[in-house]
PDB file of N, CA and C in Angstrom:
ATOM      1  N   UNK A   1     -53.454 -42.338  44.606  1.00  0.00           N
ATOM      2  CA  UNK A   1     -52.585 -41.326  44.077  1.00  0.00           C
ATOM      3  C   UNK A   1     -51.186 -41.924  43.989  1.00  0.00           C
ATOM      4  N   UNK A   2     -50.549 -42.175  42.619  1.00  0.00           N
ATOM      5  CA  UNK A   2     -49.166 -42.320  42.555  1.00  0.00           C
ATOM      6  C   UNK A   2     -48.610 -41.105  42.504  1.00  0.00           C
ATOM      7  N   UNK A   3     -47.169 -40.707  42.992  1.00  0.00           N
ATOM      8  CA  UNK A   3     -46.108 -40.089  42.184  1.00  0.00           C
ATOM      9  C   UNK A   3     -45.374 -40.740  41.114  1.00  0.00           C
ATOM     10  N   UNK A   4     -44.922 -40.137  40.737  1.00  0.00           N
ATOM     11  CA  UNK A   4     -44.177 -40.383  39.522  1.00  0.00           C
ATOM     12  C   UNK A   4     -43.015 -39.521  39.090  1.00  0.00           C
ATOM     13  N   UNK A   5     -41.984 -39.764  38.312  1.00  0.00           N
ATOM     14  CA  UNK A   5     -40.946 -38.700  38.368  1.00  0.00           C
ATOM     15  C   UNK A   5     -40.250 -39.075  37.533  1.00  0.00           C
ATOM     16  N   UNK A   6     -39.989 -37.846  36.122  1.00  0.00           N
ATOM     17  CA  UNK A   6     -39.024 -38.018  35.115  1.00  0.00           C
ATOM     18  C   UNK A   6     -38.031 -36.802  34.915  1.00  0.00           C
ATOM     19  N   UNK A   7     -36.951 -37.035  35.191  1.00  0.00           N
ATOM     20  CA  UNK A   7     -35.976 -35.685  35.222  1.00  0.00           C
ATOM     21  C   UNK A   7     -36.086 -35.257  36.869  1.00  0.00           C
ATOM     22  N   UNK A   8     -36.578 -34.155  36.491  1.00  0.00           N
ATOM     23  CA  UNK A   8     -36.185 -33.254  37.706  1.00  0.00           C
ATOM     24  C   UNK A   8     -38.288 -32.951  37.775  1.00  0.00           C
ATOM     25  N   UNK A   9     -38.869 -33.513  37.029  1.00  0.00           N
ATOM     26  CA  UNK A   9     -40.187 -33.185  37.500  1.00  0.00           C
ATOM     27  C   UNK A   9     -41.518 -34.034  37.928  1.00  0.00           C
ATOM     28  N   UNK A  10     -41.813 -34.068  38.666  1.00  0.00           N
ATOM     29  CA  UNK A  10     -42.456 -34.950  39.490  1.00  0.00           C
ATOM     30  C   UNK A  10     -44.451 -34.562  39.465  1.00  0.00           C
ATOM     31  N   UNK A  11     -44.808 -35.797  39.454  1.00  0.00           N
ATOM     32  CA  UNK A  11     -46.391 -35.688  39.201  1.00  0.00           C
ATOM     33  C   UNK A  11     -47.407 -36.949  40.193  1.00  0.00           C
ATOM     34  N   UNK A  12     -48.348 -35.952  40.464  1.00  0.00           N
ATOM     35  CA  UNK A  12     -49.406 -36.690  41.420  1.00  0.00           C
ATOM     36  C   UNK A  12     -50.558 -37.512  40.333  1.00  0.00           C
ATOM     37  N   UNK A  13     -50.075 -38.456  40.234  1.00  0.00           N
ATOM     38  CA  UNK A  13     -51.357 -39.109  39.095  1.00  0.00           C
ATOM     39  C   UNK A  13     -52.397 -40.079  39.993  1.00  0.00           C
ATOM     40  N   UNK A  14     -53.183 -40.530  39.187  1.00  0.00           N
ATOM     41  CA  UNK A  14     -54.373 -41.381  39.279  1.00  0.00           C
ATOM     42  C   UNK A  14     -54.064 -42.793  38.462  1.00  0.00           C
ATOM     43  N   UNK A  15     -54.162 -43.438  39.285  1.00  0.00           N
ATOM     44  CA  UNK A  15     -53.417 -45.143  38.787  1.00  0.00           C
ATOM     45  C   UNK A  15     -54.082 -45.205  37.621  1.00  0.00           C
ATOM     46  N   UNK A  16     -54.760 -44.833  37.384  1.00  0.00           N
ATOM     47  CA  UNK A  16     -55.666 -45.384  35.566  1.00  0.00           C
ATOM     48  C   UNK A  16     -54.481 -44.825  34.535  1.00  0.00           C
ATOM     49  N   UNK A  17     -53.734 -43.969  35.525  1.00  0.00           N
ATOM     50  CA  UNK A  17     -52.929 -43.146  34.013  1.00  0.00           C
ATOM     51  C   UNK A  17     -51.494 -43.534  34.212  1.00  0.00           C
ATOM     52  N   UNK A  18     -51.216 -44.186  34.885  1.00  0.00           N
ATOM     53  CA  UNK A  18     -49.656 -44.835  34.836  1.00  0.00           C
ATOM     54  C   UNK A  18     -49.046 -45.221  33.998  1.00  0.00           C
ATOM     55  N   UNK A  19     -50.158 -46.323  33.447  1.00  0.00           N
ATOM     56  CA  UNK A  19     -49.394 -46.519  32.034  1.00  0.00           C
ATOM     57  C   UNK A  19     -48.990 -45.694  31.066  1.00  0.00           C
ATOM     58  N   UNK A  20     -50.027 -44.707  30.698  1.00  0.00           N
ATOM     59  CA  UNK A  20     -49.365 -43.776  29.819  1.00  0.00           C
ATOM     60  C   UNK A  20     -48.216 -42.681  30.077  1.00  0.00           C
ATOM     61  N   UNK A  21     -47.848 -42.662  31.260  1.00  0.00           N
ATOM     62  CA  UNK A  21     -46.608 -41.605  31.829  1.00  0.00           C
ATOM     63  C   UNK A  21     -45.557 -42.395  31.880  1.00  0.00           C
ATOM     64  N   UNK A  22     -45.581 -44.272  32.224  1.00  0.00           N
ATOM     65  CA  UNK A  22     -44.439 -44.636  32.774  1.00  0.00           C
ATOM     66  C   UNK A  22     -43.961 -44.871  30.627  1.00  0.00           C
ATOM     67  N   UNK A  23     -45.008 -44.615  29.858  1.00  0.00           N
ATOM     68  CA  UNK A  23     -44.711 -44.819  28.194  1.00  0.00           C
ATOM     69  C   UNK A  23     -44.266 -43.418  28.056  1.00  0.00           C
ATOM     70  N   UNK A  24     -44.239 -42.625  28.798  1.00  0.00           N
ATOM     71  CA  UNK A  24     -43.160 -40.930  28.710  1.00  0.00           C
ATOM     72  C   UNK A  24     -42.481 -41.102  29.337  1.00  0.00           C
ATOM     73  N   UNK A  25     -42.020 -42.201  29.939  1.00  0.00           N
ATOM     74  CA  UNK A  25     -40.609 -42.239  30.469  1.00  0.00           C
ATOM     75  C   UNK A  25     -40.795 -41.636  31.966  1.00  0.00           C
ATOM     76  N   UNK A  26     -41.609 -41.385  32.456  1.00  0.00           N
ATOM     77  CA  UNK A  26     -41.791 -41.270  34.174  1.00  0.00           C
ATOM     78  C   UNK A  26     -41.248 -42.410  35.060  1.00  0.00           C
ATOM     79  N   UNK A  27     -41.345 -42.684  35.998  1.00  0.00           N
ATOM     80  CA  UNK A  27     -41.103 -43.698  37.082  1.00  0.00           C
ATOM     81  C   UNK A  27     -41.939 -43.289  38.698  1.00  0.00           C
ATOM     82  N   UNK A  28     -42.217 -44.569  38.874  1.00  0.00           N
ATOM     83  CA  UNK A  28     -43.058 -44.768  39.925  1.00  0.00           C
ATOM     84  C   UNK A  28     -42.497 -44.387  41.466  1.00  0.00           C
ATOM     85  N   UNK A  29     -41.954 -43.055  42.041  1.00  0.00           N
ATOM     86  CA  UNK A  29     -41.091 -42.537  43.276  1.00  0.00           C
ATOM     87  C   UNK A  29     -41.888 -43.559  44.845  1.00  0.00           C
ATOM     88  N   UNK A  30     -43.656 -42.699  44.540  1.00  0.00           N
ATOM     89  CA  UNK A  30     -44.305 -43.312  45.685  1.00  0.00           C
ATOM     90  C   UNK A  30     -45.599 -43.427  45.203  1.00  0.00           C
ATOM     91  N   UNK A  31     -46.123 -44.655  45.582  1.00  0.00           N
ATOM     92  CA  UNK A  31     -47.199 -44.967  45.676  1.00  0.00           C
ATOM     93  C   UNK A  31     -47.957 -45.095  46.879  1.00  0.00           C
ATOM     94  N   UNK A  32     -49.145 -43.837  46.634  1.00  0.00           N
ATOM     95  CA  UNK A  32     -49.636 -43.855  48.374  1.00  0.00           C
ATOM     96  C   UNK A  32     -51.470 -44.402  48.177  1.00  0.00           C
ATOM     97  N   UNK A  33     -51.358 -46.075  48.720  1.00  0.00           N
ATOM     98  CA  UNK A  33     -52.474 -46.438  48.828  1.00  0.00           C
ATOM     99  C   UNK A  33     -53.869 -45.675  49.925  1.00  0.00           C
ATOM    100  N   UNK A  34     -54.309 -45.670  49.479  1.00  0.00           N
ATOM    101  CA  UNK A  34     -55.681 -45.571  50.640  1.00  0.00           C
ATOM    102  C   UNK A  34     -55.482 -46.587  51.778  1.00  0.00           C
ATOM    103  N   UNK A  35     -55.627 -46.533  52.999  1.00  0.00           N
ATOM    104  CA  UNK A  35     -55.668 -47.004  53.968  1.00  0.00           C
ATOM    105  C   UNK A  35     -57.316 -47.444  54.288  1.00  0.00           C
ATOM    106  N   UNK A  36     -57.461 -48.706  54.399  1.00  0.00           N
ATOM    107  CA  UNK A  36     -58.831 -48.905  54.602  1.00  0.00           C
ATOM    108  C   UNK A  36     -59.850 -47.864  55.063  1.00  0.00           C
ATOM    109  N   UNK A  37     -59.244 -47.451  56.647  1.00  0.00           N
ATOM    110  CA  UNK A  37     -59.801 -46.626  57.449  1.00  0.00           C
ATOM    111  C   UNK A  37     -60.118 -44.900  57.520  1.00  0.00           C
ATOM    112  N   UNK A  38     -59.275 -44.674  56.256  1.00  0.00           N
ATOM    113  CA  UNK A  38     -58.824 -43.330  55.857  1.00  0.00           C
ATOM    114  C   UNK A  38     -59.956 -43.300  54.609  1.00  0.00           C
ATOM    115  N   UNK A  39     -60.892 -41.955  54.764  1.00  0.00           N
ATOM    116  CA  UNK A  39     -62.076 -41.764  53.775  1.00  0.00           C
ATOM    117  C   UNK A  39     -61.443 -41.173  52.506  1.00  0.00           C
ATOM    118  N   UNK A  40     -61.130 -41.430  51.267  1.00  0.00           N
ATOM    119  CA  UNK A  40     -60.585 -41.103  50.245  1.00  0.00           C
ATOM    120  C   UNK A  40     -60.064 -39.623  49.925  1.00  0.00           C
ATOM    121  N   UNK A  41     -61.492 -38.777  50.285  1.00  0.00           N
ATOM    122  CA  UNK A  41     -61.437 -37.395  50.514  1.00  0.00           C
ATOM    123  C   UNK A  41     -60.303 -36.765  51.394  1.00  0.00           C
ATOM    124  N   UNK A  42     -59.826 -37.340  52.672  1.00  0.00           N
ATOM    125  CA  UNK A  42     -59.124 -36.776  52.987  1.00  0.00           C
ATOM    126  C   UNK A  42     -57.855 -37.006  52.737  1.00  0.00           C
ATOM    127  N   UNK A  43     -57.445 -37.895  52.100  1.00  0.00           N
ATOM    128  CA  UNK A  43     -56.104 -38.236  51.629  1.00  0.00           C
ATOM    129  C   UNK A  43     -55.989 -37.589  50.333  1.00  0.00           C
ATOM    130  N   UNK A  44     -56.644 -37.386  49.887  1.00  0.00           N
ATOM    131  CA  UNK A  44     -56.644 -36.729  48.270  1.00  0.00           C
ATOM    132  C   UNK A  44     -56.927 -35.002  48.980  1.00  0.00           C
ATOM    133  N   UNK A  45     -56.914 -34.680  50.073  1.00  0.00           N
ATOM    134  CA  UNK A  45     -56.963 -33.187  50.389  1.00  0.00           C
ATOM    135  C   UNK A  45     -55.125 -32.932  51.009  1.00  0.00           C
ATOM    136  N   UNK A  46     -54.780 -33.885  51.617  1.00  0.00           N
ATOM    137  CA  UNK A  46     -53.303 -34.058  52.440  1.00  0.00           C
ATOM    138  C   UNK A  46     -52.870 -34.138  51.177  1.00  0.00           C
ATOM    139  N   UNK A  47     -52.457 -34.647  50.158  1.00  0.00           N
ATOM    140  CA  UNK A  47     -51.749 -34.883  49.125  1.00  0.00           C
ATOM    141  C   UNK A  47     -51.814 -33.414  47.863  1.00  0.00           C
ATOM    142  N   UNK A  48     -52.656 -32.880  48.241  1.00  0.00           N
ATOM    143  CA  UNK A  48     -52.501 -31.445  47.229  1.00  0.00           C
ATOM    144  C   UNK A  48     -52.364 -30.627  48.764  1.00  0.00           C
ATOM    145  N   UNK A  49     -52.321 -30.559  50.053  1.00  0.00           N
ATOM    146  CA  UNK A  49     -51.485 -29.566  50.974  1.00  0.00           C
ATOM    147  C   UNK A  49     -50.164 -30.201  50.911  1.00  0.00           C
ATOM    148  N   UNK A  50     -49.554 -31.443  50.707  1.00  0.00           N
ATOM    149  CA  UNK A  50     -48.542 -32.002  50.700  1.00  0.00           C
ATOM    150  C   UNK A  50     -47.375 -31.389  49.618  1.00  0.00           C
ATOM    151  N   UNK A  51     -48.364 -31.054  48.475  1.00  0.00           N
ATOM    152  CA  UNK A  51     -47.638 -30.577  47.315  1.00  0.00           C
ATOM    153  C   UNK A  51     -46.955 -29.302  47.544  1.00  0.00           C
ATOM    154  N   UNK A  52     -45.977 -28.877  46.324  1.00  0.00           N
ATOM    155  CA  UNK A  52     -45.125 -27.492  46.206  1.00  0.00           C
ATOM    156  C   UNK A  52     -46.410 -26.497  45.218  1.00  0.00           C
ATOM    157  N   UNK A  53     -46.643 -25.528  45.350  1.00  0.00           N
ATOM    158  CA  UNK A  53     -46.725 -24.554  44.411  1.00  0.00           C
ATOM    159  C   UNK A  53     -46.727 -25.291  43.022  1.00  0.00           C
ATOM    160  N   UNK A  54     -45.747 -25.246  42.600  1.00  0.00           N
ATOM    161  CA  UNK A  54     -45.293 -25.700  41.425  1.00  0.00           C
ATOM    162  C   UNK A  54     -46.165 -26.927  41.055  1.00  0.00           C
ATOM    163  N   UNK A  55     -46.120 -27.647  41.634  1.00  0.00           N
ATOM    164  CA  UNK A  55     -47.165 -29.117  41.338  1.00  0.00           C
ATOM    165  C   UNK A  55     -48.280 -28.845  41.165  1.00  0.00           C
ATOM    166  N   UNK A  56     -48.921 -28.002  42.061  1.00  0.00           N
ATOM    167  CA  UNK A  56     -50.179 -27.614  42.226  1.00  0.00           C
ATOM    168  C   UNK A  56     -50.448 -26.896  40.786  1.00  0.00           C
ATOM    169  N   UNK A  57     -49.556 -26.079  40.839  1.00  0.00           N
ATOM    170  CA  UNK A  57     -50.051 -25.470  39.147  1.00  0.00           C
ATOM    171  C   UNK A  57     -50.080 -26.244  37.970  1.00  0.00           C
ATOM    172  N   UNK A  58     -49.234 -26.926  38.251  1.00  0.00           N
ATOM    173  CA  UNK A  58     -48.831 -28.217  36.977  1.00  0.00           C
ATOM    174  C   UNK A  58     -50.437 -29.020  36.683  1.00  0.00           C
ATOM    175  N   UNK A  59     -50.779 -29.348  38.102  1.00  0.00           N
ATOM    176  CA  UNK A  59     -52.481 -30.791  37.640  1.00  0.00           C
ATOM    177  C   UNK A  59     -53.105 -29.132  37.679  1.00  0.00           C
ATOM    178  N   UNK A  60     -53.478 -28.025  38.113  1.00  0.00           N
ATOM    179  CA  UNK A  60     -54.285 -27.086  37.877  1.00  0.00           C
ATOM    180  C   UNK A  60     -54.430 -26.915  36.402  1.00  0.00           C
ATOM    181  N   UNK A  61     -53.608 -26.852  35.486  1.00  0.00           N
ATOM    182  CA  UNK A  61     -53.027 -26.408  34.027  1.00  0.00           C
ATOM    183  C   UNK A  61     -53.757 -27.655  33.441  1.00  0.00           C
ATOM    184  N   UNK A  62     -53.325 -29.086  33.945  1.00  0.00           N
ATOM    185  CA  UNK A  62     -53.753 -30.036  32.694  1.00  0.00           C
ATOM    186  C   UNK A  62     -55.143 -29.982  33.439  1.00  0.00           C
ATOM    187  N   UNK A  63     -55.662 -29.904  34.246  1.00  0.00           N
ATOM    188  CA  UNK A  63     -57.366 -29.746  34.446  1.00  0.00           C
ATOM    189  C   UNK A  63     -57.988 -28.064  34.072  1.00  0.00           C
ATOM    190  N   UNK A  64     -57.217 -27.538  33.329  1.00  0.00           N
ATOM    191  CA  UNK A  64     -57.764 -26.043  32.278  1.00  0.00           C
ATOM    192  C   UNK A  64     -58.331 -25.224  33.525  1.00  0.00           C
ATOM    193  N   UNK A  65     -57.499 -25.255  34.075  1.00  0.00           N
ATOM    194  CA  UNK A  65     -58.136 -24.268  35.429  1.00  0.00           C
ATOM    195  C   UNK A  65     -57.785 -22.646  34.948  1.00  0.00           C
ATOM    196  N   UNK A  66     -58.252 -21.644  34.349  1.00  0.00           N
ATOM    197  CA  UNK A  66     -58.421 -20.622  33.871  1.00  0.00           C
ATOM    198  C   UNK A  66     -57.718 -19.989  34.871  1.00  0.00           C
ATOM    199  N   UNK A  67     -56.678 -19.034  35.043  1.00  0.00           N
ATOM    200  CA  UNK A  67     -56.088 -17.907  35.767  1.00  0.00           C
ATOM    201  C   UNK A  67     -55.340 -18.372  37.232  1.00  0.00           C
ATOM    202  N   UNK A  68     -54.712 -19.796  36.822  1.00  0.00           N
ATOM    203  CA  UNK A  68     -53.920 -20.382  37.790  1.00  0.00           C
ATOM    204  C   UNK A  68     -52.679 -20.243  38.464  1.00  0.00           C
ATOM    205  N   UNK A  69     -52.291 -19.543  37.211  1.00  0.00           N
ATOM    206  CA  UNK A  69     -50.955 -19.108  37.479  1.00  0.00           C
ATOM    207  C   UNK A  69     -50.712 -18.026  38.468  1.00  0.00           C
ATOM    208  N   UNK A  70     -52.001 -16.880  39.125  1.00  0.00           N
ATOM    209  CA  UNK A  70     -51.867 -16.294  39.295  1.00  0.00           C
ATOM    210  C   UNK A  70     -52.309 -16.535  41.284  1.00  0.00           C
ATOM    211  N   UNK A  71     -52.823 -17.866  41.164  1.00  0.00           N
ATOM    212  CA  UNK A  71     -53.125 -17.963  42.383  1.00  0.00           C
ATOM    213  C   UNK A  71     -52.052 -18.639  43.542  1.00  0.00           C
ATOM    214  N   UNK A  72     -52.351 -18.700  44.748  1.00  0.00           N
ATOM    215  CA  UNK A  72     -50.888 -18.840  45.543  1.00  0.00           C
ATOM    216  C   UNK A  72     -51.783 -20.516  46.142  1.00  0.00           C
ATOM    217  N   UNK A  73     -50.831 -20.694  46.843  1.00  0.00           N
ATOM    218  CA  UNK A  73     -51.035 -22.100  46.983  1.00  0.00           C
ATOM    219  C   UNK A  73     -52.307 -22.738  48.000  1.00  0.00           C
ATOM    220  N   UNK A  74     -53.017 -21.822  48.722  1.00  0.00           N
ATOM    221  CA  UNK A  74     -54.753 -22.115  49.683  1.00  0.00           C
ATOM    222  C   UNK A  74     -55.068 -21.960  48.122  1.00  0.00           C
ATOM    223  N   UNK A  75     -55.488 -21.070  47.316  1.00  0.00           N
ATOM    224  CA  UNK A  75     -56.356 -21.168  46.585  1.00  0.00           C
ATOM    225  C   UNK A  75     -56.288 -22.488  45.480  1.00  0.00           C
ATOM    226  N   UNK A  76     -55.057 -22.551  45.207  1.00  0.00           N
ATOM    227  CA  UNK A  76     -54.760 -24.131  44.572  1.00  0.00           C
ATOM    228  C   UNK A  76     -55.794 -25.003  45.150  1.00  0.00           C
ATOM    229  N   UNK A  77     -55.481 -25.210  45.926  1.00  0.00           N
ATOM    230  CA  UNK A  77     -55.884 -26.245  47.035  1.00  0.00           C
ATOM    231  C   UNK A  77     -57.366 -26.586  46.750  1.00  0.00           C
ATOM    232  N   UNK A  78     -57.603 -25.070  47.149  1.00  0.00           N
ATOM    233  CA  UNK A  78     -59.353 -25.241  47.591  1.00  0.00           C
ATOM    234  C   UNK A  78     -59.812 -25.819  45.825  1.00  0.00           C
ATOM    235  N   UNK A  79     -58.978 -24.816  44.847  1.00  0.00           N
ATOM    236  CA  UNK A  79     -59.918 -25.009  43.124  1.00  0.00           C
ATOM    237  C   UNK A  79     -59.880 -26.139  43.307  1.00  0.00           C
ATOM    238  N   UNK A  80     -58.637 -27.575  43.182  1.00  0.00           N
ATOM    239  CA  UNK A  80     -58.277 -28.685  42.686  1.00  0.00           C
ATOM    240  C   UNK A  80     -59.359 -29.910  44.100  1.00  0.00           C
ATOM    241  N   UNK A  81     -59.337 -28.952  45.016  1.00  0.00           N
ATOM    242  CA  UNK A  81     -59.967 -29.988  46.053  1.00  0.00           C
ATOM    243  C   UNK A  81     -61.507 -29.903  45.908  1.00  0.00           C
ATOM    244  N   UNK A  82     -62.260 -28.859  45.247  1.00  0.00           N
ATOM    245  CA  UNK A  82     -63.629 -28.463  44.733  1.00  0.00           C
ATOM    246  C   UNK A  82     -63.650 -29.390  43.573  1.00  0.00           C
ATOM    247  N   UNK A  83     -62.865 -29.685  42.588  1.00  0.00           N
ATOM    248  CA  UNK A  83     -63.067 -30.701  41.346  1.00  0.00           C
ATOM    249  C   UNK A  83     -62.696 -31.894  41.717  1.00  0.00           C
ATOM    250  N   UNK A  84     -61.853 -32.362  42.855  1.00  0.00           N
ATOM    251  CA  UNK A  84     -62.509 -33.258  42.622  1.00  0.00           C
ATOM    252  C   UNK A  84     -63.600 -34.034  43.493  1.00  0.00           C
ATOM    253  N   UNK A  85     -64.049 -33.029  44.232  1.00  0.00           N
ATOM    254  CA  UNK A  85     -65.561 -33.307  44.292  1.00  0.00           C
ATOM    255  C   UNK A  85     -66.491 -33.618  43.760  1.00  0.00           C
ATOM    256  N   UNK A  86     -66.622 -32.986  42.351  1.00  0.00           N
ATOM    257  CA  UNK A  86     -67.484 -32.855  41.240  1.00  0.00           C
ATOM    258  C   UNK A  86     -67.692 -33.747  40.760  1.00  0.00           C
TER     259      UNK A  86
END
């Protein structure tokens, strides 16, 4: 999971897609590797409890999560942490 950050708005991406954000003018804030010992799953669960509201709705929206806007931030969590299970 990188961050990334252009302006005042900030995004949790997936290294495959860097290139195309840092070509929108994003920048690389933090890059948080996997730790050998650390099972992927749970760092990718800390990193969407880590997030604001706001973020959470933001990757909810570009993954077409139907009636997101209306949910508070456990339910974020659980939708975005159920896909990417899938």
């Amino acid at each position: 999971m990188i961050i990334v950050k252009r302006i005042n708005v900030e995004r949790a991406i997936h290294e495959d897609d860097l290139q195309r954000y840092t070509e929108q003018g994003y920048r690389v804030i933090e890059d948080k590797k996997n730790d050998e010992d650390t099972p992927v799953e749970n760092n990718e669960v800390t990193d969407l409890n880590d997030m604001t509201v706001d973020q959470l709705k933001t990757i909810a929206k570009e993954k077409g999560v139907s009636g997101y806007s209306s949910l508070v931030k456990k339910e974020l969590v659980a939708v975005l942490t159920k896909m990417q299970e899938e």
